[in-house]
Every structure is written in C-alpha cells, then in structure tokens.
N, C-alpha and C. Protein backbone atom coordinates (compact mmCIF):
# COMPACT_ATOMS: atom_id res chain seq x y z
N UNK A 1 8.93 0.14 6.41
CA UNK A 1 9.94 0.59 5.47
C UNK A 1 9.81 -0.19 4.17
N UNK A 2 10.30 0.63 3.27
CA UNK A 2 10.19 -0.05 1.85
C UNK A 2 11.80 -0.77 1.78
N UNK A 3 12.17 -2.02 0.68
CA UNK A 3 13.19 -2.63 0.34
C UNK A 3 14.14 -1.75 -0.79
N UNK A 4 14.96 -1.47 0.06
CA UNK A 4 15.82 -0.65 -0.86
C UNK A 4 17.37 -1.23 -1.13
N UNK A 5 18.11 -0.81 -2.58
CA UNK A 5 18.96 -1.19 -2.85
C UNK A 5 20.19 -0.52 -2.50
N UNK A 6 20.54 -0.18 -1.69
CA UNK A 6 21.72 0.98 -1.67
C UNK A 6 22.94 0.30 -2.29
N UNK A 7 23.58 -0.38 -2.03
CA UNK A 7 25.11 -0.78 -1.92
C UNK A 7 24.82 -1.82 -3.76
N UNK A 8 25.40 -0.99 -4.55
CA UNK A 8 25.55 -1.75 -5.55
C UNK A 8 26.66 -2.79 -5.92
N UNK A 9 26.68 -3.37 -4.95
CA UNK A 9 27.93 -4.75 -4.92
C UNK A 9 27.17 -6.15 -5.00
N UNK A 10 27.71 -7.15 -6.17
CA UNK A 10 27.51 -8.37 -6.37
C UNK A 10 28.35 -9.06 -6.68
N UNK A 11 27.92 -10.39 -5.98
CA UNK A 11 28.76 -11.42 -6.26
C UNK A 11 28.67 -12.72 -6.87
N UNK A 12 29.50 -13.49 -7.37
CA UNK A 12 28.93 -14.86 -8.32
C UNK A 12 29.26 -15.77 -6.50
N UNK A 13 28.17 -16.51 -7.02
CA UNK A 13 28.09 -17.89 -5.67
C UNK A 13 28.54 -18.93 -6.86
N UNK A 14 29.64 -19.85 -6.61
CA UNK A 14 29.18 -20.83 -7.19
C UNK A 14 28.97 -22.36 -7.07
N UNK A 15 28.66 -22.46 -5.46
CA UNK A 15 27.89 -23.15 -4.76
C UNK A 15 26.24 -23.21 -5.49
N UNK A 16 26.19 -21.97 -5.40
CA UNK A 16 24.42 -21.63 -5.38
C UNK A 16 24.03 -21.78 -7.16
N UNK A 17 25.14 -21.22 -7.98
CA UNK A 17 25.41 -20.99 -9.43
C UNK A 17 24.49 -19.87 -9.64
N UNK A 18 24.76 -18.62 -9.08
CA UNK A 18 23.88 -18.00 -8.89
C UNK A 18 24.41 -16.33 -8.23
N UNK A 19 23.73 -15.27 -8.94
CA UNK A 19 24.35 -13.68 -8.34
C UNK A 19 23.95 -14.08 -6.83
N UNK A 20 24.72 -13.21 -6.33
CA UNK A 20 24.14 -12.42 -4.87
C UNK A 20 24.12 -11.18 -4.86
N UNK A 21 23.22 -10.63 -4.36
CA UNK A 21 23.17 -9.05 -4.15
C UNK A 21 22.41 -8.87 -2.62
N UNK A 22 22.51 -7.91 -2.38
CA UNK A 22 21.87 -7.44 -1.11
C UNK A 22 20.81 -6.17 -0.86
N UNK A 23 19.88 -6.15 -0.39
CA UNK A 23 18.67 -5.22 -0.03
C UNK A 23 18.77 -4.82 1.70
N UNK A 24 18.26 -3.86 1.52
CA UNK A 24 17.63 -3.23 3.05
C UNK A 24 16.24 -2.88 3.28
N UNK A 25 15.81 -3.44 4.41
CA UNK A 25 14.46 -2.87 4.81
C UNK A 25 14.87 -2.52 6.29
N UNK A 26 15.24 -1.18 5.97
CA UNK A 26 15.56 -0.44 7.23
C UNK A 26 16.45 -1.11 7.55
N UNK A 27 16.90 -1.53 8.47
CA UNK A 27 17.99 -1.91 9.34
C UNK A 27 18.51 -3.59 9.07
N UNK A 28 17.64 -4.31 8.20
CA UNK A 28 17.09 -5.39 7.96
C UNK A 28 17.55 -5.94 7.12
N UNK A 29 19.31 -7.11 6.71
CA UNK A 29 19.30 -7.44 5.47
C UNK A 29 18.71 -8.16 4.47
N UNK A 30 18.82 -8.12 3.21
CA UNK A 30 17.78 -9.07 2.28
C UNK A 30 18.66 -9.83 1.34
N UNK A 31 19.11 -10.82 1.49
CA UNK A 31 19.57 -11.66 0.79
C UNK A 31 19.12 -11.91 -0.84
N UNK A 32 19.74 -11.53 -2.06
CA UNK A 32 18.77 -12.01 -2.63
C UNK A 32 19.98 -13.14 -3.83
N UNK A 33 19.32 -14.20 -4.44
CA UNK A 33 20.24 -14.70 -5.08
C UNK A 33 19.48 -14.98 -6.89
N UNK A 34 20.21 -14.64 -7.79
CA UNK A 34 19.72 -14.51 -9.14
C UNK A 34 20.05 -16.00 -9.85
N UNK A 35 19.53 -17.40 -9.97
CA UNK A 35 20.10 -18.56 -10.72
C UNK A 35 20.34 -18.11 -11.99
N UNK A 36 21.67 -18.20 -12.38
CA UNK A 36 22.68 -18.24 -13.83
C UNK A 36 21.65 -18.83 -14.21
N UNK A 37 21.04 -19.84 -14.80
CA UNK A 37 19.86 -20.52 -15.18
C UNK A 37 18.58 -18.87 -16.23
N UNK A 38 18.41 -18.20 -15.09
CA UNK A 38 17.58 -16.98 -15.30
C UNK A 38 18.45 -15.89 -16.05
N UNK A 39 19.56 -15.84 -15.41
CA UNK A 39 20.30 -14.96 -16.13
C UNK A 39 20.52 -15.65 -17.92
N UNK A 40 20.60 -16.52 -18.18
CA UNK A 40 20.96 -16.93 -19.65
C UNK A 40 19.60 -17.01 -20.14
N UNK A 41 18.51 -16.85 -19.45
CA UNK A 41 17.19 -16.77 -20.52
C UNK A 41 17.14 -15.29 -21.11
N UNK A 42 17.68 -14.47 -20.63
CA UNK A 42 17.84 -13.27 -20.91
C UNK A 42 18.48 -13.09 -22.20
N UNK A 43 19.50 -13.95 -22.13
CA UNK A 43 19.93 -13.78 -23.80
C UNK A 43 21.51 -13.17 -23.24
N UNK A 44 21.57 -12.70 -22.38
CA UNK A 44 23.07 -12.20 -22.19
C UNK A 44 23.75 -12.57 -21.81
N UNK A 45 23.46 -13.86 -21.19
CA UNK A 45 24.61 -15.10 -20.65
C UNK A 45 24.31 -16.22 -21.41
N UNK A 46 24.78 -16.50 -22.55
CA UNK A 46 24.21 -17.24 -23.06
C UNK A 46 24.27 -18.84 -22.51
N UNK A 47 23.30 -20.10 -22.95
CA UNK A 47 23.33 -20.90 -21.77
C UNK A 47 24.40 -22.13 -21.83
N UNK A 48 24.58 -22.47 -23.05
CA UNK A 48 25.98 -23.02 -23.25
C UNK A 48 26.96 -22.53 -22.10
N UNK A 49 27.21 -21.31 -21.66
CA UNK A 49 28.39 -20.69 -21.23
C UNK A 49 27.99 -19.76 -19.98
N UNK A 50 27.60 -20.11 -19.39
CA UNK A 50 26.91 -18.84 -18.00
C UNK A 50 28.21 -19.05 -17.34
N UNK A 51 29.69 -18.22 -17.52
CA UNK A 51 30.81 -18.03 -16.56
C UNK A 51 29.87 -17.31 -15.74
N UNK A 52 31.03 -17.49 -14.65
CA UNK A 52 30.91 -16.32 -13.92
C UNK A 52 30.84 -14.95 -14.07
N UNK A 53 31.80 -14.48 -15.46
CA UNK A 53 31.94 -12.96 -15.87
C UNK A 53 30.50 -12.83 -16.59
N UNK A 54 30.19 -13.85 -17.38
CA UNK A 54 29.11 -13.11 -18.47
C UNK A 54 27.43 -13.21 -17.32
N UNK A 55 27.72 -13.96 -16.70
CA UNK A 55 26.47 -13.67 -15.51
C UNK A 55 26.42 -12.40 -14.67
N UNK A 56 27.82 -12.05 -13.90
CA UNK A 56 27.87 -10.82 -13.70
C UNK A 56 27.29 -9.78 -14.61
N UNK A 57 27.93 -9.84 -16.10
CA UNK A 57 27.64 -9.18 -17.01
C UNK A 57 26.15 -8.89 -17.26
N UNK A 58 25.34 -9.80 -16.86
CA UNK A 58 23.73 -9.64 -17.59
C UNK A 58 23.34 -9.17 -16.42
N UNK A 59 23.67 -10.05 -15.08
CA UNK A 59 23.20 -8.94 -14.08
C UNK A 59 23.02 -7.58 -14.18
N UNK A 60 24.56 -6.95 -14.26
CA UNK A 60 24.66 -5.25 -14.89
C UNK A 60 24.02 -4.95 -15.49
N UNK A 61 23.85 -5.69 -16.77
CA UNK A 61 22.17 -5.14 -17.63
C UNK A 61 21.47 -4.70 -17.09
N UNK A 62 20.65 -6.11 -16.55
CA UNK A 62 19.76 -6.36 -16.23
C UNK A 62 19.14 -5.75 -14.89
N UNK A 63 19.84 -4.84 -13.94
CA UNK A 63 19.73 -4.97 -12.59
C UNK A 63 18.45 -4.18 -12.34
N UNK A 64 18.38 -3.00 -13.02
CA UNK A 64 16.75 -2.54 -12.60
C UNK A 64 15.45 -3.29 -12.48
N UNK A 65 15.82 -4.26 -13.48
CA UNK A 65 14.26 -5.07 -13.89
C UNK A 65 14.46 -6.41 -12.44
N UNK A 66 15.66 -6.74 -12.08
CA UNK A 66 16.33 -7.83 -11.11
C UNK A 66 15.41 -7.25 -9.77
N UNK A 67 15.82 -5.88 -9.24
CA UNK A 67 15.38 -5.30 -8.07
C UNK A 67 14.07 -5.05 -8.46
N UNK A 68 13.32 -4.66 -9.31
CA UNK A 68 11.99 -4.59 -9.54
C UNK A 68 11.15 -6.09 -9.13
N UNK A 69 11.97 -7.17 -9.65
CA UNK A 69 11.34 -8.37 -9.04
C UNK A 69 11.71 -9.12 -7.98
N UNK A 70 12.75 -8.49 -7.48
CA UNK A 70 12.98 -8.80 -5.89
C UNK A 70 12.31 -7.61 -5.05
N UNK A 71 11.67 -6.95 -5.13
CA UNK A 71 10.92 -6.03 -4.62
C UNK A 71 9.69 -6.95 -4.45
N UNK A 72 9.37 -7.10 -5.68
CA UNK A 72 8.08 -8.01 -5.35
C UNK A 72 7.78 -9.13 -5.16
N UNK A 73 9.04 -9.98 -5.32
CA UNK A 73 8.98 -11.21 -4.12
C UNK A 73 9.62 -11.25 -2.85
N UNK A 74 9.74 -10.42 -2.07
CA UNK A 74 9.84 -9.52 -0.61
C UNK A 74 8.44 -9.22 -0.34
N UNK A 75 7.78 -8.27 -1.31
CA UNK A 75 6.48 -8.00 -1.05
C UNK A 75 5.09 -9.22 -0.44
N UNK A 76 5.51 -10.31 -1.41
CA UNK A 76 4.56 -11.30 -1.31
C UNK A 76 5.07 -12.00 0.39
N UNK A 77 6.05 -11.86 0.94
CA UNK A 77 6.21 -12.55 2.37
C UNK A 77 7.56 -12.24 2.18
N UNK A 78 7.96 -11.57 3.91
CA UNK A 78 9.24 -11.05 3.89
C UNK A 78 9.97 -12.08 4.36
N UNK A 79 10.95 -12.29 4.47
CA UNK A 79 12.16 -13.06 4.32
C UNK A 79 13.38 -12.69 4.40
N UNK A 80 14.65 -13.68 5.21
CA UNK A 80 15.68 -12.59 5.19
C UNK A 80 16.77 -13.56 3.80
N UNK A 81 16.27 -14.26 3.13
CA UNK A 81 16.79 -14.70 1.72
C UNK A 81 15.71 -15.06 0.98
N UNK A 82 15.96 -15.06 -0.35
CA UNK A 82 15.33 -15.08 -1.87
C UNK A 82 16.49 -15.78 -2.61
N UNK A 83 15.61 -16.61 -3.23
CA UNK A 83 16.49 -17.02 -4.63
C UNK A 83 15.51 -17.31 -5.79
N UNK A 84 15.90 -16.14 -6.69
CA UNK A 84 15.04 -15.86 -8.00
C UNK A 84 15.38 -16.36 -9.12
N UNK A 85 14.06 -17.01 -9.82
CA UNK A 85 13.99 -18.38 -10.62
C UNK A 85 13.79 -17.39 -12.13
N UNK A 86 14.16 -18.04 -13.16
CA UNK A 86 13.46 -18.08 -14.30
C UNK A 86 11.59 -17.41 -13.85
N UNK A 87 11.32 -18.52 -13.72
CA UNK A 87 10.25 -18.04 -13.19
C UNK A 87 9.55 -17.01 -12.46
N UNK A 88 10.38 -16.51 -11.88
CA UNK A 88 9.82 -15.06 -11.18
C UNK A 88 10.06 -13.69 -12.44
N UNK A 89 10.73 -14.07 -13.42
CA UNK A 89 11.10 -13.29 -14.60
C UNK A 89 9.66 -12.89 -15.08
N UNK A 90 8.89 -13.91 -15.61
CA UNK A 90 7.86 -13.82 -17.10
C UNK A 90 6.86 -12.98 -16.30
C-alpha cells in the first residue's frame, strides 16, 4: 500500500515544538511530526514568533509540499513515527 493522507486533522505538540499530523499505510498509522523550527524557514511562521497559531497557519499553507516529503521519508524506511527537520525541506 501506498502512504496516504486521509483525515486532515493537526495538532501543535508543544513538548515536541512541533505539528502532528497523521498518515495511513493501509491499516497502519504514520506518525508524522513537522519542527516549528522548519515551519518558520518557510517564511510563514516567522522565527522570532513560531506560536502555536502561526505554525498551524504555515502548516495549512504548506501541507501539500509537508505530505509530499513525508511520503518520501516513509519511502526511504518505514516507520511508525517521523519527525521532519528543516532539513528534509531543501
């Protein structure tokens, strides 16, 4: 099965400082977590200020290009959590 996004619900961690969202591979959940850190390189949380709302906020932007690269770090070795860096961005 491929990693799919159905359930468009996220949440701010702020333990983790960081989105959560969730994936399926078939029956299979996928944890994935976005560092506020990544979200303010984006430009839409800016980094002075990564609340909770304006991280949510860039998430929303941002979410196609988010699941496009949690697709492909699932791909590289499956896992039942991810936490996506700056780095998995460029």
């Amino acid at each position: 099965m491929t990693l799919a996004f159905p359930n468009p619900t996220r949440s701010f961690d702020e333990t983790r400082n960081a989105v959560c969202f969730i994936a399926h591979d078939g029956m299979f959940k996928v944890r994935f977590f976005v560092e506020a850190e990544a979200l303010a390189k984006s430009g839409l949380a800016s980094a002075g200020t990564v609340s909770e709302a304006r991280c949510l906020s860039a998430f929303d932007a941002l979410r196609a290009s988010i699941e496009d690269v949690a697709s492909r770090a699932y791909a590289r070795g499956r896992r039942d959590s991810y936490t996506l860096t700056s780095a998995d961005f460029r």
